[in-house]
C-alpha atoms as a PDB file:
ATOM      1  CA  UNK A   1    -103.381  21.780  66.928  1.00  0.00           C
ATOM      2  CA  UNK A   2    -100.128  22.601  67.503  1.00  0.00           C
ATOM      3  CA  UNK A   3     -98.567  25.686  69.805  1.00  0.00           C
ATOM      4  CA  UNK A   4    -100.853  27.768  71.649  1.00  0.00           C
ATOM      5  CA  UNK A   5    -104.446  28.979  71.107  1.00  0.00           C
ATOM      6  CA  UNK A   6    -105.060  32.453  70.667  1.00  0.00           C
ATOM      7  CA  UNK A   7    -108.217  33.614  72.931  1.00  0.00           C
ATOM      8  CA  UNK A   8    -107.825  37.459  72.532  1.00  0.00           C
ATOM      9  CA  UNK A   9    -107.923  40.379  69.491  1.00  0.00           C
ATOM     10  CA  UNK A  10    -104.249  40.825  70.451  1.00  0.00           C
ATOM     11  CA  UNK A  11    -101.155  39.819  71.379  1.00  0.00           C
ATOM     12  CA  UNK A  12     -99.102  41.153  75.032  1.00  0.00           C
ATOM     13  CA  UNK A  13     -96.490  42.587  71.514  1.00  0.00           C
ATOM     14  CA  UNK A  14     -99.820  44.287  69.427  1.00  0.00           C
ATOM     15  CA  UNK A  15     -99.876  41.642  66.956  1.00  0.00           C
ATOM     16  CA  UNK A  16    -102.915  40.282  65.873  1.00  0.00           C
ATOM     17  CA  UNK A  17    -103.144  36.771  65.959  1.00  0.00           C
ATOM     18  CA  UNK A  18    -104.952  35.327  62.575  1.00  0.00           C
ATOM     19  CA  UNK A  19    -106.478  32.037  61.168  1.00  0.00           C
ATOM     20  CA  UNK A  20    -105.392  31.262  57.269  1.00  0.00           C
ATOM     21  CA  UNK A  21    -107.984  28.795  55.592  1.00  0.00           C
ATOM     22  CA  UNK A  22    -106.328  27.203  52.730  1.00  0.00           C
ATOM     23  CA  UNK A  23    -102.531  26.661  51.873  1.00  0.00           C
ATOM     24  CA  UNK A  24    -102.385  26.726  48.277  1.00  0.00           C
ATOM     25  CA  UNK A  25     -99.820  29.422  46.647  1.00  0.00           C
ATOM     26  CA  UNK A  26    -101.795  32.278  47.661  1.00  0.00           C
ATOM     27  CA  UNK A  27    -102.313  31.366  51.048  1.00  0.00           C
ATOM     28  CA  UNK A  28     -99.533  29.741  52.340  1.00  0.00           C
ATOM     29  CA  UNK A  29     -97.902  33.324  50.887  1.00  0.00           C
ATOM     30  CA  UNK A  30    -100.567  34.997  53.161  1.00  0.00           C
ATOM     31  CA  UNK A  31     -99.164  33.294  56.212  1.00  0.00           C
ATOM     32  CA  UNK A  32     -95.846  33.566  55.602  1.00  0.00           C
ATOM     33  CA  UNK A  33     -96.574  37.331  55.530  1.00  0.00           C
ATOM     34  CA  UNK A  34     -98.433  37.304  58.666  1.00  0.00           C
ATOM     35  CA  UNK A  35     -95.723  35.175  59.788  1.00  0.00           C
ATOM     36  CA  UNK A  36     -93.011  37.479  58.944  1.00  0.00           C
ATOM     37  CA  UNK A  37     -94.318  40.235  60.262  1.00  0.00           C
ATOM     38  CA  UNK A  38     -94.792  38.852  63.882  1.00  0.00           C
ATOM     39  CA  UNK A  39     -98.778  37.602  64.259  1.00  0.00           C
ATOM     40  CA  UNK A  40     -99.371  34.373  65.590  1.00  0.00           C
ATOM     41  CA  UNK A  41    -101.152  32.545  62.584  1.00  0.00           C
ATOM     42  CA  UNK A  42    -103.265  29.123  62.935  1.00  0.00           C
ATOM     43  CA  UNK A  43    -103.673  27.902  59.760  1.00  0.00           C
ATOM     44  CA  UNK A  44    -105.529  25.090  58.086  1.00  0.00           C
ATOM     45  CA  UNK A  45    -105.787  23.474  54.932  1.00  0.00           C
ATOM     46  CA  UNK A  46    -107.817  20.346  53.065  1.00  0.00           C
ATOM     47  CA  UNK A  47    -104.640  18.462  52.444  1.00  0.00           C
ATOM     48  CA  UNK A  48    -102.919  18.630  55.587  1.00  0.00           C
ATOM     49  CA  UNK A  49     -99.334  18.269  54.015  1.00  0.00           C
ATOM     50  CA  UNK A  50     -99.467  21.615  52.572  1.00  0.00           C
ATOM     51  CA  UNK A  51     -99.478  23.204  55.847  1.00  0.00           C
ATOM     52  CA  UNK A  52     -96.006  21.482  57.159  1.00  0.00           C
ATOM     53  CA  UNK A  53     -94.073  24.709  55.169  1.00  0.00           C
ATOM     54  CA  UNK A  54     -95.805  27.225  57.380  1.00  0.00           C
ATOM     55  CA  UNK A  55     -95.895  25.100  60.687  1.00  0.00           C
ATOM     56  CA  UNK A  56     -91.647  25.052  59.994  1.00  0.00           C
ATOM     57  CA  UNK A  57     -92.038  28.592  60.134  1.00  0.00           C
ATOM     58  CA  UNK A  58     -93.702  28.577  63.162  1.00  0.00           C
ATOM     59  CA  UNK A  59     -97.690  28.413  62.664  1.00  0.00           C
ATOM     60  CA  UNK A  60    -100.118  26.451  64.671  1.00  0.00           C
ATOM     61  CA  UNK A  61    -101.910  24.022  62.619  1.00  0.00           C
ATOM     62  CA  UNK A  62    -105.635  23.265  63.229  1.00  0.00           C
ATOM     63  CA  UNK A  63    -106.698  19.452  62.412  1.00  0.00           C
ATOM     64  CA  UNK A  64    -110.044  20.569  61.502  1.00  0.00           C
ATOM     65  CA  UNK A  65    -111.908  23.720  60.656  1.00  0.00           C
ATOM     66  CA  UNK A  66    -114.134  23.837  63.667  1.00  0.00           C
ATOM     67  CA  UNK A  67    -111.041  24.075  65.539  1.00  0.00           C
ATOM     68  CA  UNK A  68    -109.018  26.686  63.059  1.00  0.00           C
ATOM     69  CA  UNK A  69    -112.412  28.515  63.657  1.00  0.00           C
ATOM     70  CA  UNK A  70    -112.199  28.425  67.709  1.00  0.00           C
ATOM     71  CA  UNK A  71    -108.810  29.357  67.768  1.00  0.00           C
ATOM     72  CA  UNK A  72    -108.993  33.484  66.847  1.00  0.00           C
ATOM     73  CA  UNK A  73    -111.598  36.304  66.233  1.00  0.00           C
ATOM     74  CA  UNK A  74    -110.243  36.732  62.938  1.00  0.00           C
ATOM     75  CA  UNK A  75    -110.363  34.462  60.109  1.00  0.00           C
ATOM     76  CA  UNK A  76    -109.031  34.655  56.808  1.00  0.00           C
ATOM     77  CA  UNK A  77    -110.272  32.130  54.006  1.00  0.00           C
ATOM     78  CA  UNK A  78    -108.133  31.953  50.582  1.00  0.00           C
ATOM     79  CA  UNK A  79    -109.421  29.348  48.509  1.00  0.00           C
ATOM     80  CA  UNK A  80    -110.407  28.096  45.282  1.00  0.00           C
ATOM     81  CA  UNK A  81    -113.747  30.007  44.594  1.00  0.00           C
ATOM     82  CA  UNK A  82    -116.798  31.417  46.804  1.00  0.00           C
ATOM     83  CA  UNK A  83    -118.021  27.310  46.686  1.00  0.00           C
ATOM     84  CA  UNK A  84    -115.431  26.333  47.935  1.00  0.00           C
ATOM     85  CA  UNK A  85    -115.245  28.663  51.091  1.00  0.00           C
ATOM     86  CA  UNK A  86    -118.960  27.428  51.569  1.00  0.00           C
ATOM     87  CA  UNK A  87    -117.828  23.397  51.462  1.00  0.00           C
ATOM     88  CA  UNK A  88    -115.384  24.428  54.071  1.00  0.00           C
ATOM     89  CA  UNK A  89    -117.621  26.611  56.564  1.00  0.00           C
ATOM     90  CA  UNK A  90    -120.836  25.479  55.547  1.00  0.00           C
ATOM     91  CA  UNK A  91    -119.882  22.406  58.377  1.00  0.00           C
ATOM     92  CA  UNK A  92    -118.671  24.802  60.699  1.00  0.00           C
ATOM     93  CA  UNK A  93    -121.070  27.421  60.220  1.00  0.00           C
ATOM     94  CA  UNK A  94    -121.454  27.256  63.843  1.00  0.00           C
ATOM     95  CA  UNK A  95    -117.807  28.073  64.739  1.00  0.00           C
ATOM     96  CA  UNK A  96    -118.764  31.656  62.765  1.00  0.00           C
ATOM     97  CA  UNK A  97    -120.089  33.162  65.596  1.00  0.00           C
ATOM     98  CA  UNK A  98    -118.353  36.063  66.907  1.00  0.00           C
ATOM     99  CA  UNK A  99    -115.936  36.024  63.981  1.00  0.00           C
ATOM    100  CA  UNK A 100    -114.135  38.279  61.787  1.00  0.00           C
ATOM    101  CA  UNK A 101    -114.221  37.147  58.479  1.00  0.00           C
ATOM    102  CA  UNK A 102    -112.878  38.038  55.865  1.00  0.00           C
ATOM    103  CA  UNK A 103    -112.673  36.389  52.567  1.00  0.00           C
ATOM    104  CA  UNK A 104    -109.530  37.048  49.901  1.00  0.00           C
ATOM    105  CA  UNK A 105    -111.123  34.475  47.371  1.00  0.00           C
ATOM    106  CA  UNK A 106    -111.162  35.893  43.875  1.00  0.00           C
ATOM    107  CA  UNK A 107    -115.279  35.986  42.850  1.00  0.00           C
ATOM    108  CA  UNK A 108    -117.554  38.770  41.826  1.00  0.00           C
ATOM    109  CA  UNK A 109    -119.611  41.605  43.370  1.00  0.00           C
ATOM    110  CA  UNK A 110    -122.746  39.065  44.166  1.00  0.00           C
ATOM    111  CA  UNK A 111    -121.050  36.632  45.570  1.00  0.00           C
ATOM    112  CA  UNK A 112    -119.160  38.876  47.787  1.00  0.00           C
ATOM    113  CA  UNK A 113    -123.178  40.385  48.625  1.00  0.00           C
ATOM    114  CA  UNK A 114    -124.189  37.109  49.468  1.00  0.00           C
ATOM    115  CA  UNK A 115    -121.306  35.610  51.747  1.00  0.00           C
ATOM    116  CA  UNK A 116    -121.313  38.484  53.173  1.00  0.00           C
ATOM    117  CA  UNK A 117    -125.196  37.912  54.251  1.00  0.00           C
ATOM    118  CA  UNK A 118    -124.930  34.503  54.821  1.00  0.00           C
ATOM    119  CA  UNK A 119    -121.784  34.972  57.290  1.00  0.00           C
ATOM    120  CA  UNK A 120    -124.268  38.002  59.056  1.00  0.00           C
ATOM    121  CA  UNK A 121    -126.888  35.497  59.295  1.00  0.00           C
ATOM    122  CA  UNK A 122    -124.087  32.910  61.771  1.00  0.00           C
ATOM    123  CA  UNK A 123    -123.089  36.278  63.464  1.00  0.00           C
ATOM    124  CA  UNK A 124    -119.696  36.729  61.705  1.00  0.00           C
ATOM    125  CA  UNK A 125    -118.655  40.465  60.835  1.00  0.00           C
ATOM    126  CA  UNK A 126    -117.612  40.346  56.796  1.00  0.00           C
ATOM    127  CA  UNK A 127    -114.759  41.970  54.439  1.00  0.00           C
ATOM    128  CA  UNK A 128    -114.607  41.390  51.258  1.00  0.00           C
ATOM    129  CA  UNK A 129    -111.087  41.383  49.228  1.00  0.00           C
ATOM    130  CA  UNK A 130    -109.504  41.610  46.062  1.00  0.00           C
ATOM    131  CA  UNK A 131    -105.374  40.910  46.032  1.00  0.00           C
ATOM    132  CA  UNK A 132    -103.703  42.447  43.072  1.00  0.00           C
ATOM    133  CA  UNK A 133    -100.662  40.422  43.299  1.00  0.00           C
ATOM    134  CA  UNK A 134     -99.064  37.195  42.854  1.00  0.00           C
ATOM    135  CA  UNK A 135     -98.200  35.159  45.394  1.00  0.00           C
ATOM    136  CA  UNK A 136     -94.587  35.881  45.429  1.00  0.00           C
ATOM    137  CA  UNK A 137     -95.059  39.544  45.462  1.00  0.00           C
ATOM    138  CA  UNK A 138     -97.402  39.629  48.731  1.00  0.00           C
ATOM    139  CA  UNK A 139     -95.506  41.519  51.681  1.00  0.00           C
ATOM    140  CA  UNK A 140     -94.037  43.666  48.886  1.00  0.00           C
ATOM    141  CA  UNK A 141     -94.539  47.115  48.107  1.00  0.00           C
ATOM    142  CA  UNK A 142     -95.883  46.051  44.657  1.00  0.00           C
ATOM    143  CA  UNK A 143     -98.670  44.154  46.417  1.00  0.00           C
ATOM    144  CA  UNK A 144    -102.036  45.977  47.130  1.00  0.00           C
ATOM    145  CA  UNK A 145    -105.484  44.347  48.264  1.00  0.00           C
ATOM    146  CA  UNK A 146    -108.720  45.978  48.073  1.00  0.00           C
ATOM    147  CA  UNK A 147    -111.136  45.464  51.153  1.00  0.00           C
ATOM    148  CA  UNK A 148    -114.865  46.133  51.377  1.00  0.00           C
ATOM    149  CA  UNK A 149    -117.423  45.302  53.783  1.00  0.00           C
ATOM    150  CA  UNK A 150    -117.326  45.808  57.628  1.00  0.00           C
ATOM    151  CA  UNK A 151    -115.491  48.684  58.663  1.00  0.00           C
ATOM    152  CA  UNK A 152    -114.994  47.115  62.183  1.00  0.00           C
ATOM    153  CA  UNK A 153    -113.247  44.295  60.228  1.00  0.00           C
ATOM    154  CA  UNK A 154    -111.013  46.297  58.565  1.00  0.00           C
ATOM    155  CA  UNK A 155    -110.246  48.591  61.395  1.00  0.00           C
ATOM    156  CA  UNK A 156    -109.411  45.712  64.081  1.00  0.00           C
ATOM    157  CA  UNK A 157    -107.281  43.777  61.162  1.00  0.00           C
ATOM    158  CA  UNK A 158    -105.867  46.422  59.770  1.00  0.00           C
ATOM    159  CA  UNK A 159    -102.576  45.884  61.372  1.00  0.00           C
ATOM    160  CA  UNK A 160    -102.146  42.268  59.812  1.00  0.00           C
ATOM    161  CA  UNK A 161    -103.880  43.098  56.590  1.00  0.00           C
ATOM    162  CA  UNK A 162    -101.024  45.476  56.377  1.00  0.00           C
ATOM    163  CA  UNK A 163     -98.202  42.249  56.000  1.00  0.00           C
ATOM    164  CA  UNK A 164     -99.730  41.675  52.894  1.00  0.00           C
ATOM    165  CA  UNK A 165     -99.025  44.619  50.595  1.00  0.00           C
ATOM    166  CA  UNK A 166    -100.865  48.051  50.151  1.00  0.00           C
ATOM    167  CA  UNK A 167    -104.529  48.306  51.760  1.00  0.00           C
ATOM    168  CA  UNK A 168    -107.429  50.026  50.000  1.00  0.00           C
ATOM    169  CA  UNK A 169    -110.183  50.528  51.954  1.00  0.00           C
ATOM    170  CA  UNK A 170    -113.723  51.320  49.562  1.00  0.00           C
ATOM    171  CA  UNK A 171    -116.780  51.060  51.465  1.00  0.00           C
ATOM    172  CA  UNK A 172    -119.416  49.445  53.395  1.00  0.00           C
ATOM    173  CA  UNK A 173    -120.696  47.564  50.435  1.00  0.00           C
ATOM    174  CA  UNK A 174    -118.890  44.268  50.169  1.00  0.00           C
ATOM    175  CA  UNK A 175    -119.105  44.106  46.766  1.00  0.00           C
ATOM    176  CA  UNK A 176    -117.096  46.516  45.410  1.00  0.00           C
ATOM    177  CA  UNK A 177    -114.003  44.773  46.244  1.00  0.00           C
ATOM    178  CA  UNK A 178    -114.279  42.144  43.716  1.00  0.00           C
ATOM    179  CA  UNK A 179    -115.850  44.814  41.366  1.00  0.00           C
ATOM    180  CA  UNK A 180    -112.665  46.910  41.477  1.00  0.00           C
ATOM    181  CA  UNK A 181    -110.454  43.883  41.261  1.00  0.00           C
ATOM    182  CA  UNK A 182    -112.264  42.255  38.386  1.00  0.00           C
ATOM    183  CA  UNK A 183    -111.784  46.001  36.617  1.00  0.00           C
ATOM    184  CA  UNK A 184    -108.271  45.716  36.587  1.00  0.00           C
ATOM    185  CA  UNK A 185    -108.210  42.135  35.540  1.00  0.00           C
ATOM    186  CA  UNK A 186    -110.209  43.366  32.703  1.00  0.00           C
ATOM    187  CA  UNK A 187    -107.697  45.759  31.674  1.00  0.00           C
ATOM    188  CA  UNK A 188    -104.927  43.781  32.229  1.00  0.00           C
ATOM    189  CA  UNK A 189    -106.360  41.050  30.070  1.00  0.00           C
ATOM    190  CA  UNK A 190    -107.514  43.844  27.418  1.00  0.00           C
ATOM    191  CA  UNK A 191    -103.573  44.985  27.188  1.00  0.00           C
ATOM    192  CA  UNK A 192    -102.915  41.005  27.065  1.00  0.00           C
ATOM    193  CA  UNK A 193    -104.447  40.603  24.310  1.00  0.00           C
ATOM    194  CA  UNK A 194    -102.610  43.099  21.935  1.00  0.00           C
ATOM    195  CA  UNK A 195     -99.697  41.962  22.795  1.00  0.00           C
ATOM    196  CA  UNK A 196    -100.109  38.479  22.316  1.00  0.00           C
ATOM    197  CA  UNK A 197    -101.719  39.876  18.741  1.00  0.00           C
ATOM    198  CA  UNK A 198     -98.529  41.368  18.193  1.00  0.00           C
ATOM    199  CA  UNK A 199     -96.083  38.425  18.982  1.00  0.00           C
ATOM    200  CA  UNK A 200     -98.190  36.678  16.931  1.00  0.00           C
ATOM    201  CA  UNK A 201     -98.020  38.469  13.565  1.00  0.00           C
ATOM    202  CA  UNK A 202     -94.426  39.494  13.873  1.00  0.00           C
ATOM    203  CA  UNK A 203     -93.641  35.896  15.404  1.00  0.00           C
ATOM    204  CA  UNK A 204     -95.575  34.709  11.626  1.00  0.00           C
ATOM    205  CA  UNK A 205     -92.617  36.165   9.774  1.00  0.00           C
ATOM    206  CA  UNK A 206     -90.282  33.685  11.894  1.00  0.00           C
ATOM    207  CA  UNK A 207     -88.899  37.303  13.986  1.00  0.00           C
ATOM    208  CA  UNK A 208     -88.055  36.650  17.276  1.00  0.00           C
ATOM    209  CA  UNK A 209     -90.159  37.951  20.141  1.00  0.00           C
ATOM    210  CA  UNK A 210     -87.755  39.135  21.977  1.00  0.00           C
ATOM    211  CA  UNK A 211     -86.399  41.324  19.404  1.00  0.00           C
ATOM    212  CA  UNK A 212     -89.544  42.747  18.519  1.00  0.00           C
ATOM    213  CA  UNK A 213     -90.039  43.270  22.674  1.00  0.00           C
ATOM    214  CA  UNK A 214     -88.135  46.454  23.125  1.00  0.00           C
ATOM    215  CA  UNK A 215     -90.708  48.224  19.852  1.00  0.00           C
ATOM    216  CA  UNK A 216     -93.733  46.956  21.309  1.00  0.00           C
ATOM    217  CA  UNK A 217     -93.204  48.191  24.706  1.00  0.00           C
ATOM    218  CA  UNK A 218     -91.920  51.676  23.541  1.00  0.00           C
ATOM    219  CA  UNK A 219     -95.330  51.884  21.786  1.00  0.00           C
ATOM    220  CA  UNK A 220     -97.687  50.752  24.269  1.00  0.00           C
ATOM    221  CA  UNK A 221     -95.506  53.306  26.540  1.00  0.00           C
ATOM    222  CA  UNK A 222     -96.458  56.016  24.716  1.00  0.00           C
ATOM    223  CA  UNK A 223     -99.906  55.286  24.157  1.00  0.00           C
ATOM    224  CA  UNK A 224    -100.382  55.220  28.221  1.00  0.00           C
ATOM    225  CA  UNK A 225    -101.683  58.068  28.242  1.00  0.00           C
ATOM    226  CA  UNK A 226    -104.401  56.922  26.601  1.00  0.00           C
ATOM    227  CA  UNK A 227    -105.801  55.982  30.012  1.00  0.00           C
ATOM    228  CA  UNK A 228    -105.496  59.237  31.712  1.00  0.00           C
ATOM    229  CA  UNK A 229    -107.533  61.497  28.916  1.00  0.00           C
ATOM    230  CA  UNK A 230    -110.445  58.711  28.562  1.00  0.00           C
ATOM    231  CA  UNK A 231    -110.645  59.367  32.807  1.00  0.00           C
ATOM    232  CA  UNK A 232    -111.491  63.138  31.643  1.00  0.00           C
ATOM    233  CA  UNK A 233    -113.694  62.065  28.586  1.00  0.00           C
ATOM    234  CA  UNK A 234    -115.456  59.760  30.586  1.00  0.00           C
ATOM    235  CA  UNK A 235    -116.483  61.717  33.430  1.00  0.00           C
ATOM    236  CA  UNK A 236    -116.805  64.781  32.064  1.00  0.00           C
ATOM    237  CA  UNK A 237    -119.323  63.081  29.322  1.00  0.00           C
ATOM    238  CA  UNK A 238    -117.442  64.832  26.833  1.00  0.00           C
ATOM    239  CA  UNK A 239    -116.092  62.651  24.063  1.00  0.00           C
ATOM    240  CA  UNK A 240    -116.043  65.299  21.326  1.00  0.00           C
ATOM    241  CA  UNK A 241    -113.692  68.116  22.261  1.00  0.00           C
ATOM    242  CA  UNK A 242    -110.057  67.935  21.234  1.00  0.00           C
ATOM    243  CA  UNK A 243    -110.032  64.552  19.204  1.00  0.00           C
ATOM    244  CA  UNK A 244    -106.774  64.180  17.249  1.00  0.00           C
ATOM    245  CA  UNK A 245    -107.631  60.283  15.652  1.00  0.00           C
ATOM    246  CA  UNK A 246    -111.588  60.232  15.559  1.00  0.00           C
ATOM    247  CA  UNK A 247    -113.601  56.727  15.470  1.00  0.00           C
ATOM    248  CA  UNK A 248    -114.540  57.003  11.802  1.00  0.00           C
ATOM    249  CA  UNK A 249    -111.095  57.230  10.698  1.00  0.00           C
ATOM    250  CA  UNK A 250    -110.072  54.398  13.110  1.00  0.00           C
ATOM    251  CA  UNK A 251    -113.170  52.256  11.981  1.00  0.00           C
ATOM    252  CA  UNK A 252    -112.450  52.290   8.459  1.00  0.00           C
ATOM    253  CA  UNK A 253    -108.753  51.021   9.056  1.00  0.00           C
ATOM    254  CA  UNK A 254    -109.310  48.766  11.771  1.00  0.00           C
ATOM    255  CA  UNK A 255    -110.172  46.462   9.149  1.00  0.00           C
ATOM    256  CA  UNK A 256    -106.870  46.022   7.956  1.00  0.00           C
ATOM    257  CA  UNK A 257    -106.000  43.816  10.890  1.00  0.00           C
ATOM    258  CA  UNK A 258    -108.048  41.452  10.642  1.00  0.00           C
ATOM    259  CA  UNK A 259    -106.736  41.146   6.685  1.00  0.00           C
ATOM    260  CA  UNK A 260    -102.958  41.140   7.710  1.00  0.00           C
ATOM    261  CA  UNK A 261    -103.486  38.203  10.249  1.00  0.00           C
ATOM    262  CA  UNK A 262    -105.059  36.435   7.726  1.00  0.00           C
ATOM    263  CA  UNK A 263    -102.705  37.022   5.145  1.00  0.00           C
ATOM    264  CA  UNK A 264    -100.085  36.037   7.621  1.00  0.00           C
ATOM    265  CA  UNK A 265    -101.941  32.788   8.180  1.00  0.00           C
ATOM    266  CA  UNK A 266    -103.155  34.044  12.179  1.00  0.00           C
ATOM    267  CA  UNK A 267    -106.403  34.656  13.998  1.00  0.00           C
ATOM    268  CA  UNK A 268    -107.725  37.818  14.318  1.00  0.00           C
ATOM    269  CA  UNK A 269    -110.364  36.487  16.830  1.00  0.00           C
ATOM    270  CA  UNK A 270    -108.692  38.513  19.701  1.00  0.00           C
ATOM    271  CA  UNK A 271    -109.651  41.685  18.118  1.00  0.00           C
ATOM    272  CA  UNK A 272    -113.108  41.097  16.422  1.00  0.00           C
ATOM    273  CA  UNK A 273    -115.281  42.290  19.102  1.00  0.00           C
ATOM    274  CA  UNK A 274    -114.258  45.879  18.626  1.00  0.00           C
ATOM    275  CA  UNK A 275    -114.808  46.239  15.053  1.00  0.00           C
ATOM    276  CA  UNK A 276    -118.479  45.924  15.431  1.00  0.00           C
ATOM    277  CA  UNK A 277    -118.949  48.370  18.106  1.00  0.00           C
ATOM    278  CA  UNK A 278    -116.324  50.977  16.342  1.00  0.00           C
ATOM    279  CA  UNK A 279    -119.010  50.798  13.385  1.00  0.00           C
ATOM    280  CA  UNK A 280    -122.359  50.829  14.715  1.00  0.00           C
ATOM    281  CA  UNK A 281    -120.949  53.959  17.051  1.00  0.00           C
ATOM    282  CA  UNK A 282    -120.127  55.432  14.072  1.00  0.00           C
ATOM    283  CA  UNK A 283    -123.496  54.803  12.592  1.00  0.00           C
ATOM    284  CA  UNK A 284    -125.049  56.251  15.660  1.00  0.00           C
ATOM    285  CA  UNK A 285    -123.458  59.574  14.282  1.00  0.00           C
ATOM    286  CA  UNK A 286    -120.522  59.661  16.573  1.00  0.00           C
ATOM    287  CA  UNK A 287    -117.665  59.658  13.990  1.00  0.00           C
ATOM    288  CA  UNK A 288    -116.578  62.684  14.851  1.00  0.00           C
ATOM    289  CA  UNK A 289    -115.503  61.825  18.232  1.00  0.00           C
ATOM    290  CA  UNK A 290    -112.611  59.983  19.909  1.00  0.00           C
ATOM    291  CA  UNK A 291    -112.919  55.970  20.635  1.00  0.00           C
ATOM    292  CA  UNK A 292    -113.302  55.750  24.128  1.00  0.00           C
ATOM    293  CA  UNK A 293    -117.108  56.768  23.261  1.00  0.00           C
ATOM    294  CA  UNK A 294    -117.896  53.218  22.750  1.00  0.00           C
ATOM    295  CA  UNK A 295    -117.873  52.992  26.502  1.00  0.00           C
ATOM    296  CA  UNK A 296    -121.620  53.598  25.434  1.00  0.00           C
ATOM    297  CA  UNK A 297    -122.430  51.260  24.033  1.00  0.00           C
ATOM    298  CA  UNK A 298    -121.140  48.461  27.031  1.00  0.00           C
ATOM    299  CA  UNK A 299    -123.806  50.234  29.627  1.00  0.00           C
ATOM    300  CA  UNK A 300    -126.934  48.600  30.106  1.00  0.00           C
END
């Protein structure tokens, strides 16, 4: 390893010195942050190349993982998926003892429940998180992470979690970090698809997309608030009162985009899911109300 090894929770300057696991785009942008912002950072990664960017900026680099383990209290792993954090510590599992660690690989709510019990188990303290960001937006204002887990964790790392972005604390239950970051995915990918329904009938005609940008962003603007007034439906269990387009009206038309792809030669795959659910809502006898009632039908 090169440069010094960092025994304590702190530095003599207050910054807490960190160990990155895994260099790919997401993690070497996690230790430049840390970097940046003054924390001593010991990082390590599979292929050891990957790591000579962040040693030039002035990181240690571990030779093994036993050692990037030994070298702080806290311990950050950003890797491929939850297997792949366990093929890296499962040999080291030893080194957990005494550890902070917290895990920023993207997974779901069990996973996050189980690492988090199998890194009790060695004697590691666990935090989950969930980074809503790309790698070159971490250390922005733009960025935000959601934690869950050990409050301990988050309390003694708060200061470096900090480098990276916005911090959202949500609980004791490790889980709900990748719950509330797989939510958003869901909606981003939800909006994704629309649009990439739109470029592709108006792209059929041989328009150019971005001519047809500027309209399709105006109109998705002013359907936003779309996501505000389902809040209130939703949790007031009220999906009745004040409906200006109801789901009866909307199922009988939504129909007609499936037949304009197809008479524009495109797939309407990307929207058939919803046409079944508009109709058997509306043969459940709720017509009359608004569509964000389907949200009914998706609880089991």
């Amino acid at each position: 390893m090169r440069g010094g090894r960092h025994g304590g929770p702190m530095t003599e300057h207050g910054k807490t010195p960190v160990t990155v696991l895994g260099l790919g785009a997401m993690g070497t942008a996690l230790a430049e942050a840390l970097l940046a912002a003054g924390h001593p950072v010991t990082a390590w990664n599979r292929t050891a190349s990957r790591a000579e960017g962040v040693a030039a900026k002035g990181a240690s680099v571990a030779s093994n993982v036993a050692e990037a383990l030994a070298a702080n209290e806290i311990v950050i792993a950003c890797l491929l998926d939850y297997d792949s954090v366990h093929e890296v510590l499962d040999p080291a599992a030893a080194g957990l003892a005494g550890r902070q660690l917290i895990n920023l690989t993207n997974g779901t709510p069990g996973q996050a429940r189980e690492m988090a019990a199998w890194a009790e188990d060695l004697g590691a303290a666990y935090l989950d998180g969930g980074i809503m960001a790309v790698p070159p937006m971490i250390g922005s204002p733009e960025a935000f992470v959601f934690y869950s887990g050990s409050g301990t964790v988050f309390g003694r790392a708060r200061t470096a979690l900090d480098a990276f972005g916005g911090t959202n604390y949500l609980g004791a239950d490790p889980g709900l970090a990748p719950l509330y970051d797989i939510a958003l995915l869901s909606g981003m990918y939800g909006h994704f698809i629309g649009v990439i329904q739109a470029f592709t009938l108006v792209g059929s005609t041989g328009a150019k997309a971005r001519e047809f940008a500027p309209l399709l962003r105006g109109w998705m603007d002013a359907m936003s608030g779309f996501l505000e007034r389902a809040a209130e439906q939703i949790d007031d269990g009220d999906y009745g009162t004040d409906v200006v387009s109801n789901l009866a009206m909307q199922a009988a038309a939504f129909p007609n985009l499936a037949k304009a792809a197809e008479e524009q030669g495109v797939s309407a795959e990307l929207l058939a899911p919803l046409q079944p659910l508009m109709d058997k809502r509306v043969a459940d006898g709720h017509g009359a109300e608004d569509l964000i009632g389907i949200i009914e039908l998706l609880k089991k």
